[in-house]
C-alpha atoms as a PDB file:
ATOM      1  CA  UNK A   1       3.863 -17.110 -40.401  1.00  0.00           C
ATOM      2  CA  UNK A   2       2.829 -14.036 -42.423  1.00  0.00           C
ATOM      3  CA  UNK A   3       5.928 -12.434 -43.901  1.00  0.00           C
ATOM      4  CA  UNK A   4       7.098  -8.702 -43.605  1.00  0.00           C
ATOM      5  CA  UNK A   5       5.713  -6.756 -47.080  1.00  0.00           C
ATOM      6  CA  UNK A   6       7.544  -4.079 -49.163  1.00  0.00           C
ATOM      7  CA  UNK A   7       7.056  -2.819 -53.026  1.00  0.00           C
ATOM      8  CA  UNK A   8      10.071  -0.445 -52.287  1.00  0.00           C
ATOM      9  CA  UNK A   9      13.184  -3.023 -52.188  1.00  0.00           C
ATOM     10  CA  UNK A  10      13.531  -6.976 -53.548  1.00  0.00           C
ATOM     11  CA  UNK A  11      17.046  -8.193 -51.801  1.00  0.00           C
ATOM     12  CA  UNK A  12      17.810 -12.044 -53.263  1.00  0.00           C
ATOM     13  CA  UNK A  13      21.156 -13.760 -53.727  1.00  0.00           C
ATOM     14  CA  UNK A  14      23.392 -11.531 -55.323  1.00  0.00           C
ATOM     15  CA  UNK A  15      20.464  -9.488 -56.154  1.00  0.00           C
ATOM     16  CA  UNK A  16      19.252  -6.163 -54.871  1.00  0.00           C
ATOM     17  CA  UNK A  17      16.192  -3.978 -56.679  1.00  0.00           C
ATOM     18  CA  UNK A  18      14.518  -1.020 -55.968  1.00  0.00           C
ATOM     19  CA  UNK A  19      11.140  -0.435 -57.455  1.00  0.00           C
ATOM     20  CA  UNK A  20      12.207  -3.044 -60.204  1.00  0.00           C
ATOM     21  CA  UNK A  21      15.523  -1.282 -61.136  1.00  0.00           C
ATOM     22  CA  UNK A  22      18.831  -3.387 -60.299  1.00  0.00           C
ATOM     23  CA  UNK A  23      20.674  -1.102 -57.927  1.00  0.00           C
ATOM     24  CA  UNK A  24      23.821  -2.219 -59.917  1.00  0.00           C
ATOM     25  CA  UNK A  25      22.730  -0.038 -62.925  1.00  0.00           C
ATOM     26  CA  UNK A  26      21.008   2.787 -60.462  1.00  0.00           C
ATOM     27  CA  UNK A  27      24.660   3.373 -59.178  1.00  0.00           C
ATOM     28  CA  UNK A  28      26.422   3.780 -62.967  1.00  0.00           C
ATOM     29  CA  UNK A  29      23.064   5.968 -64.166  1.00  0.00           C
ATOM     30  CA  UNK A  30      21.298   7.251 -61.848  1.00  0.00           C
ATOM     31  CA  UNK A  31      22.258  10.509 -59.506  1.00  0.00           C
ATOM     32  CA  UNK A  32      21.312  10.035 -55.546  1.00  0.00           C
ATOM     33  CA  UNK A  33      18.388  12.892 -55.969  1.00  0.00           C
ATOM     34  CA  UNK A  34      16.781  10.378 -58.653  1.00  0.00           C
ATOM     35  CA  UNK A  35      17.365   7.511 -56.223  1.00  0.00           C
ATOM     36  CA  UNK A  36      15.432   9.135 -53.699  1.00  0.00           C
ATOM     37  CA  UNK A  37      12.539  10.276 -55.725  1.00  0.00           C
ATOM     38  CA  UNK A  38      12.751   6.621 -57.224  1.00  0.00           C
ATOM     39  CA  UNK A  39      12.438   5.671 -53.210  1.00  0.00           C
ATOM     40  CA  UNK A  40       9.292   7.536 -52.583  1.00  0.00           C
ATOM     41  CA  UNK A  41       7.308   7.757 -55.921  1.00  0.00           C
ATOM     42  CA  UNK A  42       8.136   4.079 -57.162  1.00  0.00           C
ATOM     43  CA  UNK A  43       9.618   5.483 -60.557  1.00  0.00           C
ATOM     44  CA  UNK A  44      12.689   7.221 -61.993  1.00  0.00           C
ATOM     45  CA  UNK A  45      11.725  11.322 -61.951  1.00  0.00           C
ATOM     46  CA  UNK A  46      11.627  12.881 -65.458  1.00  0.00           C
ATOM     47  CA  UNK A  47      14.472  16.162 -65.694  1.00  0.00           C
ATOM     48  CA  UNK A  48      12.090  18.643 -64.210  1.00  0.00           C
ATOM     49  CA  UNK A  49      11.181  16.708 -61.394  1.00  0.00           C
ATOM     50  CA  UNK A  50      14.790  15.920 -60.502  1.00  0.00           C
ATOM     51  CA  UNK A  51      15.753  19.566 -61.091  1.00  0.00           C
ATOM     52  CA  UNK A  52      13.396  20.603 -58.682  1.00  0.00           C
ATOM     53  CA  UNK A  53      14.096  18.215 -55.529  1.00  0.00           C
ATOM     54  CA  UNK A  54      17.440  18.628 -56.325  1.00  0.00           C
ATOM     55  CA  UNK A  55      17.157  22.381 -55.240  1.00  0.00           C
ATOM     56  CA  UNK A  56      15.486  21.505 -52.786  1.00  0.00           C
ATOM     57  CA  UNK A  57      17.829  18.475 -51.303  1.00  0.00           C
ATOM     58  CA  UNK A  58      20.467  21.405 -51.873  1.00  0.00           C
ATOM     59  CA  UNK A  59      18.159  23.873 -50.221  1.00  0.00           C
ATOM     60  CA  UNK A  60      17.780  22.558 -46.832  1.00  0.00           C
ATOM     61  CA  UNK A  61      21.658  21.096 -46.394  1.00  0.00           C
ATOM     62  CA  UNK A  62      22.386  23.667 -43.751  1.00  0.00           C
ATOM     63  CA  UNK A  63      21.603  26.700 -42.514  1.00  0.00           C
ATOM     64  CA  UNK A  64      24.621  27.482 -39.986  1.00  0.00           C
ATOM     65  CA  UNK A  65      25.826  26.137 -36.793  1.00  0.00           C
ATOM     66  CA  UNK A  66      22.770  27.978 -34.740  1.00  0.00           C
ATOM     67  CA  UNK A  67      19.754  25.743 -36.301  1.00  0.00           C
ATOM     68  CA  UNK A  68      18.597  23.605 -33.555  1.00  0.00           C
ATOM     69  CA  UNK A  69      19.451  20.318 -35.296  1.00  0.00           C
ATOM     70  CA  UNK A  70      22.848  21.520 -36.057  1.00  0.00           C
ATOM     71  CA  UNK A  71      23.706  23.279 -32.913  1.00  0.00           C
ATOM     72  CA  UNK A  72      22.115  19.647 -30.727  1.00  0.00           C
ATOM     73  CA  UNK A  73      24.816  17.866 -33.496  1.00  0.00           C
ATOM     74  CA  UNK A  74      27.772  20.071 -32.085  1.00  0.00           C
ATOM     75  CA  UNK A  75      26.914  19.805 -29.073  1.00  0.00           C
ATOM     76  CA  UNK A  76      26.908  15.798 -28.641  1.00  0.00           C
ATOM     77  CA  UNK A  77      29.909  15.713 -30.584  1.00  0.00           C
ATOM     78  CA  UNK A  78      31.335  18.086 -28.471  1.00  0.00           C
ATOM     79  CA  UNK A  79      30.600  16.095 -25.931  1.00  0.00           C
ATOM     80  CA  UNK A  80      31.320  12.465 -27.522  1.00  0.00           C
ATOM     81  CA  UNK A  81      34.291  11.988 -29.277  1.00  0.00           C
ATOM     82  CA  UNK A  82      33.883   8.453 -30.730  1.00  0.00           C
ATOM     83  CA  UNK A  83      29.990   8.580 -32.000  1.00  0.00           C
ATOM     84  CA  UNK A  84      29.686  10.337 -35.185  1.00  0.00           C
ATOM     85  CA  UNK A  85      26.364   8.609 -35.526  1.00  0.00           C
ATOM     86  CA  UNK A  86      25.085   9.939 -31.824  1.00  0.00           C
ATOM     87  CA  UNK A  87      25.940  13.455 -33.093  1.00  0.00           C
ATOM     88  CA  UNK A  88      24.468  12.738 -36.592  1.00  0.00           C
ATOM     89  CA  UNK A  89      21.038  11.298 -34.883  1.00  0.00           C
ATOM     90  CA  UNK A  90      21.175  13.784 -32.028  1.00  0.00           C
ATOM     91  CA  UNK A  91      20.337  16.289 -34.616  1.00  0.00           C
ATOM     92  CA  UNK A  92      17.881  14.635 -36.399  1.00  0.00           C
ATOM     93  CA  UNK A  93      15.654  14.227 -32.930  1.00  0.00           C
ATOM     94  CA  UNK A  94      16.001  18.003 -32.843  1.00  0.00           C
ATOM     95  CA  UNK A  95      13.800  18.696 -36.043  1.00  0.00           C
ATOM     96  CA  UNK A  96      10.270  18.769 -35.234  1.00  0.00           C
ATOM     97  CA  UNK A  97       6.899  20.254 -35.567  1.00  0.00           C
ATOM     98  CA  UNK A  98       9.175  24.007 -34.612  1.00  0.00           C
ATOM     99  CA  UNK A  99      12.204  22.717 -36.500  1.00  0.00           C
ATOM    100  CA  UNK A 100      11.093  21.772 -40.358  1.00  0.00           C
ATOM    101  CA  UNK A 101       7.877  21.203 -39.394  1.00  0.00           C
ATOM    102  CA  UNK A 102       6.444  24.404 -41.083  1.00  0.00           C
ATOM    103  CA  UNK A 103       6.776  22.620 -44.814  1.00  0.00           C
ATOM    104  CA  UNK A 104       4.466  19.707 -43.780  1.00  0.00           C
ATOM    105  CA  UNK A 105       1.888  22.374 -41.921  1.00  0.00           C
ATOM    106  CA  UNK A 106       2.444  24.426 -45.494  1.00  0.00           C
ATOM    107  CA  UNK A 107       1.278  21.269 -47.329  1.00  0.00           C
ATOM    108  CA  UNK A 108      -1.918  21.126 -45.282  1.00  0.00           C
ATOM    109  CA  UNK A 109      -3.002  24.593 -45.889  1.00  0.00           C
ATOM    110  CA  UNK A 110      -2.219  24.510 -49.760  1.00  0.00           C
ATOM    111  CA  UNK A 111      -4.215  21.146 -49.526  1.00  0.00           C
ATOM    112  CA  UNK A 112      -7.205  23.228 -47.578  1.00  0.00           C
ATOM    113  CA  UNK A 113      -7.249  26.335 -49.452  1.00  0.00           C
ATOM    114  CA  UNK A 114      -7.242  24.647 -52.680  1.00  0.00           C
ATOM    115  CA  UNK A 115     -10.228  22.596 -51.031  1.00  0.00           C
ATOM    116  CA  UNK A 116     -12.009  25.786 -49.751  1.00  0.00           C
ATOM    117  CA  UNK A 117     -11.602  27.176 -53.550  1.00  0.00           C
ATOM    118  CA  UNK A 118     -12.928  24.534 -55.397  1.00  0.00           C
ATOM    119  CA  UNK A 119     -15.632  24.246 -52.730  1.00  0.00           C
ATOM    120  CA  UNK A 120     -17.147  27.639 -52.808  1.00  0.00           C
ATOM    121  CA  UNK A 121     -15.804  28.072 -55.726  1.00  0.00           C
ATOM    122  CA  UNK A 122     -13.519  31.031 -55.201  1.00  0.00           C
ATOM    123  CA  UNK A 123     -10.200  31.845 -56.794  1.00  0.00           C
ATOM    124  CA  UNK A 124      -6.739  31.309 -55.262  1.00  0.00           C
ATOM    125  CA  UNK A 125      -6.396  34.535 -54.155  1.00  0.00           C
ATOM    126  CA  UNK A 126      -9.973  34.872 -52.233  1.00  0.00           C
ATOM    127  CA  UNK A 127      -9.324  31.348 -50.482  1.00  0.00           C
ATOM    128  CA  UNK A 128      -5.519  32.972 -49.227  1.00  0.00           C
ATOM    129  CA  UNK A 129      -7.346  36.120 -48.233  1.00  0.00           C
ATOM    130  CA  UNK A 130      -9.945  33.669 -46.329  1.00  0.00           C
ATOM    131  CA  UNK A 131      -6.960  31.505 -45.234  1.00  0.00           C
ATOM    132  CA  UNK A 132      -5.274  34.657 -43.547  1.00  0.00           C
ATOM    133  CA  UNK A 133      -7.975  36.386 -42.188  1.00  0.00           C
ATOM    134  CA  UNK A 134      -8.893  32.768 -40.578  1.00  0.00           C
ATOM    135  CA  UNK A 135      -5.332  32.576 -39.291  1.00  0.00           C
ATOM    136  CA  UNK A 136      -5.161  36.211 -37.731  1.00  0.00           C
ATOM    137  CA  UNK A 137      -8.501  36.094 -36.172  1.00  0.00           C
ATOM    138  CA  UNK A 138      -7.685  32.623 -34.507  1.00  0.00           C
ATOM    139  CA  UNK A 139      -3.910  34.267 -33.405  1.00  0.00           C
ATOM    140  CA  UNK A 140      -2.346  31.494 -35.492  1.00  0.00           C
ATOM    141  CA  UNK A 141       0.991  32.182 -37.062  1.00  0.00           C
ATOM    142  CA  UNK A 142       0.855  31.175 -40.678  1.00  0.00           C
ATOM    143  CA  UNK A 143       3.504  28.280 -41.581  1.00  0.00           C
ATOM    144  CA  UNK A 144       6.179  29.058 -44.272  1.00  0.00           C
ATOM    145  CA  UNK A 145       6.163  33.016 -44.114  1.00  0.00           C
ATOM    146  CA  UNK A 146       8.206  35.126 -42.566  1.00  0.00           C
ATOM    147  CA  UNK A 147      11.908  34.489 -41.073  1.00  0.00           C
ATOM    148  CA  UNK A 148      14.415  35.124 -38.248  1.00  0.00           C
ATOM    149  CA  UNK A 149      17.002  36.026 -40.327  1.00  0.00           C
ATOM    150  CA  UNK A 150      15.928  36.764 -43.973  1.00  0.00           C
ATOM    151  CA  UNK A 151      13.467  39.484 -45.391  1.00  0.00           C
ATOM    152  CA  UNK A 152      13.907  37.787 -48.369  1.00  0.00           C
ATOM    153  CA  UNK A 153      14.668  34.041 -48.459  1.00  0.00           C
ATOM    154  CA  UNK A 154      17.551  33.795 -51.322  1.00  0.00           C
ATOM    155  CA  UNK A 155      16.365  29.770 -51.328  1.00  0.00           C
ATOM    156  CA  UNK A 156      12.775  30.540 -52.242  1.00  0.00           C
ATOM    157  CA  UNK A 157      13.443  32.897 -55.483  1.00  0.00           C
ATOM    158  CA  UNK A 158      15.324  30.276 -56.636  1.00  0.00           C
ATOM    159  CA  UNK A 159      12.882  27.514 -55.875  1.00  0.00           C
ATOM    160  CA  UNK A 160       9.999  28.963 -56.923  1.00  0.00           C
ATOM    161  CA  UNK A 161      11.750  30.283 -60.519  1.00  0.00           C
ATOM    162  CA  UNK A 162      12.899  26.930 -61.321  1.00  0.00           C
ATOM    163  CA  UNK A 163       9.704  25.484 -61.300  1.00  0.00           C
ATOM    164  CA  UNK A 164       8.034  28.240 -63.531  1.00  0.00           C
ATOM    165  CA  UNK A 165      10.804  27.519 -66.075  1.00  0.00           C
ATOM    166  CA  UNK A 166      10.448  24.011 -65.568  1.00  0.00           C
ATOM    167  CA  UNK A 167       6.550  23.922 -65.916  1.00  0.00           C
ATOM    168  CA  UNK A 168       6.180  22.501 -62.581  1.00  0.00           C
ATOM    169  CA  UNK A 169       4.802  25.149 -61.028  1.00  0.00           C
ATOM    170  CA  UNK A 170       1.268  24.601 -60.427  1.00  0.00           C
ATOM    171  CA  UNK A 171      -1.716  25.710 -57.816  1.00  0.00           C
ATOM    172  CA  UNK A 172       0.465  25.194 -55.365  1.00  0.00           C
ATOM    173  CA  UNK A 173       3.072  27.804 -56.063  1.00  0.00           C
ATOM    174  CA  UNK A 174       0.077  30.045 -56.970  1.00  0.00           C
ATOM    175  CA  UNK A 175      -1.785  29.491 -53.633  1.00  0.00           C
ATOM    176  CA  UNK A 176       1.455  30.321 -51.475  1.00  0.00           C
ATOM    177  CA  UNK A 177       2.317  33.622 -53.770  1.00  0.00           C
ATOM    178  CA  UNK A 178      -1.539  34.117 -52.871  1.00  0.00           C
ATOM    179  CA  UNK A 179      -0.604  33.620 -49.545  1.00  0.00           C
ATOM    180  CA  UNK A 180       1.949  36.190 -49.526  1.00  0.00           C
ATOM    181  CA  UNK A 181       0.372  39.334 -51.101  1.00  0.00           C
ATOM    182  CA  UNK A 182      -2.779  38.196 -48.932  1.00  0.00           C
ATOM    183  CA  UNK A 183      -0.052  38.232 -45.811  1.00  0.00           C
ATOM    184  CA  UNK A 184       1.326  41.448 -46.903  1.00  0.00           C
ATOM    185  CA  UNK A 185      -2.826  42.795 -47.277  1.00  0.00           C
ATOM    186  CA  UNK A 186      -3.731  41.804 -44.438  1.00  0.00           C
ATOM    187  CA  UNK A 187      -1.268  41.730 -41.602  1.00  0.00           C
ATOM    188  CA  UNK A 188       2.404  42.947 -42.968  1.00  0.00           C
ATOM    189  CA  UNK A 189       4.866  41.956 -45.512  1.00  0.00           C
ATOM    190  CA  UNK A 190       6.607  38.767 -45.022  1.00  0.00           C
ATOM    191  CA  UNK A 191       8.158  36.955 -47.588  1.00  0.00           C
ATOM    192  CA  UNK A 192       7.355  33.046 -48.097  1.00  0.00           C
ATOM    193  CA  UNK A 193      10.659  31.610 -46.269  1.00  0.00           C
ATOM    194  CA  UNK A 194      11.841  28.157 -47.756  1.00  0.00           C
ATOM    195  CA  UNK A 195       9.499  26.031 -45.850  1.00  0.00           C
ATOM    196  CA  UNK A 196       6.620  27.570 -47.852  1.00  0.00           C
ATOM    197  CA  UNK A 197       8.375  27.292 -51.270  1.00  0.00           C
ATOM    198  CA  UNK A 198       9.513  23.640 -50.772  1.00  0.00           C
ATOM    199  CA  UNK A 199       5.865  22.773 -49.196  1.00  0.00           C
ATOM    200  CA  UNK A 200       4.393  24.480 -52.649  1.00  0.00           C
ATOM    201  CA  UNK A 201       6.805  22.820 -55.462  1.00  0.00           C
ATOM    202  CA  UNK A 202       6.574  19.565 -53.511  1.00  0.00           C
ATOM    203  CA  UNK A 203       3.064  20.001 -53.721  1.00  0.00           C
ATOM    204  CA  UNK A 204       3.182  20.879 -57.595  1.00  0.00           C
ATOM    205  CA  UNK A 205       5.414  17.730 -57.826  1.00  0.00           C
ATOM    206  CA  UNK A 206       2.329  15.210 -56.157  1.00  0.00           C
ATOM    207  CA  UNK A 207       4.085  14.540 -52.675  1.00  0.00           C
ATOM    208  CA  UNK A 208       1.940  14.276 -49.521  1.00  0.00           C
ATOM    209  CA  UNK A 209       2.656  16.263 -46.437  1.00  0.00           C
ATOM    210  CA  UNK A 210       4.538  13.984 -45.028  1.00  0.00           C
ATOM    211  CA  UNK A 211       7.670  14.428 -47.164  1.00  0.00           C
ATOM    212  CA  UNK A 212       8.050  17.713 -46.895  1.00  0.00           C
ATOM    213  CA  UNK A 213       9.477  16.905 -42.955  1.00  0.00           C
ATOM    214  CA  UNK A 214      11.408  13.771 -44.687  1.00  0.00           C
ATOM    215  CA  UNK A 215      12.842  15.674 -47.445  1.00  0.00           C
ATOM    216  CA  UNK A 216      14.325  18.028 -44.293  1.00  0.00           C
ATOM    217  CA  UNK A 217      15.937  15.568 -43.017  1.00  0.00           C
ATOM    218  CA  UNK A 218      17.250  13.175 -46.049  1.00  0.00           C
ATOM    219  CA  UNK A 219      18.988  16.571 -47.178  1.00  0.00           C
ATOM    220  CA  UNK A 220      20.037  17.973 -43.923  1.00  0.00           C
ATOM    221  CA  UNK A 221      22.069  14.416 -42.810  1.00  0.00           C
ATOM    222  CA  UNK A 222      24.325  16.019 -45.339  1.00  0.00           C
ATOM    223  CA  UNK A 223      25.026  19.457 -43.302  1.00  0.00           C
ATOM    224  CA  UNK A 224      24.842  17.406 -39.917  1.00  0.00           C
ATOM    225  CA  UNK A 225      27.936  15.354 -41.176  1.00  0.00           C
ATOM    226  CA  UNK A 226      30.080  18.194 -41.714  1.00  0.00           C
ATOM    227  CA  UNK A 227      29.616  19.912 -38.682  1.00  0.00           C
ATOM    228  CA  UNK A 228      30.080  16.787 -36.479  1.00  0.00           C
ATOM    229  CA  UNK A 229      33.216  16.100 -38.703  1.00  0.00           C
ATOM    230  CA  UNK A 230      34.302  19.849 -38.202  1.00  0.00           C
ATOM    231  CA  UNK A 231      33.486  20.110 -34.509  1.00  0.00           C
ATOM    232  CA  UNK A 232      36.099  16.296 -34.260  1.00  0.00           C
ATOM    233  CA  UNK A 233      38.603  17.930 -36.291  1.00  0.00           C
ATOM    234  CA  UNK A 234      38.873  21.981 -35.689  1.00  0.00           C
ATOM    235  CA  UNK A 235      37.256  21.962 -31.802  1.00  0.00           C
ATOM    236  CA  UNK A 236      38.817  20.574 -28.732  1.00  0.00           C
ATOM    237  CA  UNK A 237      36.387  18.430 -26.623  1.00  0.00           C
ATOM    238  CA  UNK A 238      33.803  19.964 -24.179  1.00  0.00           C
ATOM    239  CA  UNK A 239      34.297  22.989 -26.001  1.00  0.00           C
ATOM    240  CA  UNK A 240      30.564  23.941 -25.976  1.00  0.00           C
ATOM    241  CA  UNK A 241      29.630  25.665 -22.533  1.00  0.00           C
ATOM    242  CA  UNK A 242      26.016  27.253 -22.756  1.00  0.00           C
ATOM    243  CA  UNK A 243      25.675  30.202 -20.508  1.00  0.00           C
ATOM    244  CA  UNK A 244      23.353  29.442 -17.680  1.00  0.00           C
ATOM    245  CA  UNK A 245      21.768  32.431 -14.880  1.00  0.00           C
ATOM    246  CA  UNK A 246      20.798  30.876 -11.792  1.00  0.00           C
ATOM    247  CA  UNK A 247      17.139  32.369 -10.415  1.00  0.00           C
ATOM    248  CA  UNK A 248      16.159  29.803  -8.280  1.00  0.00           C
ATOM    249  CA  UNK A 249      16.309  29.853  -4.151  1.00  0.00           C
ATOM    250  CA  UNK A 250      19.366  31.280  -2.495  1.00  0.00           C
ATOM    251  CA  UNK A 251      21.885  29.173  -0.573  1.00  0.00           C
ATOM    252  CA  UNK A 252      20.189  27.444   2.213  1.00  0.00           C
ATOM    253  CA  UNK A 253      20.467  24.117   4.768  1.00  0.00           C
ATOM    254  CA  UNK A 254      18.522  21.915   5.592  1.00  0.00           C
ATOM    255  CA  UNK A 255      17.699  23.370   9.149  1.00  0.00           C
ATOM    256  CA  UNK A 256      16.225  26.326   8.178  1.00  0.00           C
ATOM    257  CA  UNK A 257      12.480  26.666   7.709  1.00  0.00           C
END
């Protein structure tokens, strides 16, 4: 029978080893943010790179009790007293292509626009204009601009000045500040939102699109945790009642017509 194959983890007798490195040692020298890098790239990150998806593990962590993944944790453990881990995963089903999803869609159109400008060879700035223009005449909202709450997310200055003093910045940090004037040209200023600047260092920092949704979640497990574990501890049970209008048909039987 062919057997299961993995270059991520060896597990022997009183052995385990990830990517080659005994997890014995990984726990004594190693931080968790190196682990998971370690996890996805198959080697230990060099300071920059840990730096910079450390922000961004810290980044995403939370975001209040009203994001959708947080507010579905409360509300199963509002619900269920005895499952942290139904709470914990509840959330985690709520992140999705509306939820988190805007980093991996932000990967996609760094990946195109740099494309387009090496194509027809434009610069960065005439493939975001092209990229925009494109998005506005198709009624498409652009991922990783713009937010509910912020005019100016406090997560992305942050991000995105790290990895200029780190050197990591690269074409994808320039193509989503490209993005942004060309947004601000075009249509109206909005500022890249954390989505964008994690989709552009993570692009800097060789990660497919994927793992800009993955990254979401391995970071915001951490925030789910504390809100289940505040909702058990501060919140009586069934607390949660969501306000509901009623506008279907009016009371009737079953004789009438």
């Amino acid at each position: 029978m062919e057997t299961w194959k993995t270059g991520i983890t060896q597990i022997e007798t009183n052995s385990i080893r990830i990517s080659g490195y005994d997890v014995a040692e990984l726990m004594t020298r190693a931080t968790y943010t190196e682990t998971v890098f370690l996890l996805h790239k198959g080697r230990l990150p060099d300071d920059a790179e840990r730096r910079l998806l450390n922000a961004i593990l810290v980044a995403v962590t939370d975001h209040g009790p009203g994001s959708p993944s947080t507010a579905t944790s409360r509300l199963v453990a509002s619900g269920n007293r005895s499952a942290p881990e139904a709470a914990v995963a509840a959330g985690v089903l709520a992140i999705g292509d509306a939820h988190a999803g805007a980093g991996f869609a932000c990967m996609q159109i760094i990946e195109e626009g740099l494309a387009l400008a090496r194509a027809e060879g434009i610069s960065l700035q005439d493939a975001a204009r092209k990229t925009v223009a494109d998005a506005r005449e198709g009624g498409k909202r652009l991922p990783g601009i713009g937010h509910r709450v912020h005019t100016s997310d406090p997560r992305t200055a942050a991000l995105f000045s790290l990895a200029r003093d780190t050197g990591i910045a690269g074409d994808g940090v320039a193509f989503v500040a490209a993005i942004e004037e060309a947004v601000a040209e075009l249509i109206k200023p909005l500022a890249v939102n954390v989505d964008g600047a994690l989709a552009a260092v993570l692009f800097d920092l060789g990660f497919p699109p994927l793992f800009a949704k993955l990254v979401f979640i391995i970071g915001r497990v951490a925030g789910l945790s504390a809100h289940v574990m505040e909702e058990y501890t501060r919140e009586s049970a069934m607390r949660i009642r969501i306000p509901v209008s009623y506008d279907g048909p009016p009371p009737r039987d079953m004789g009438s017509t």
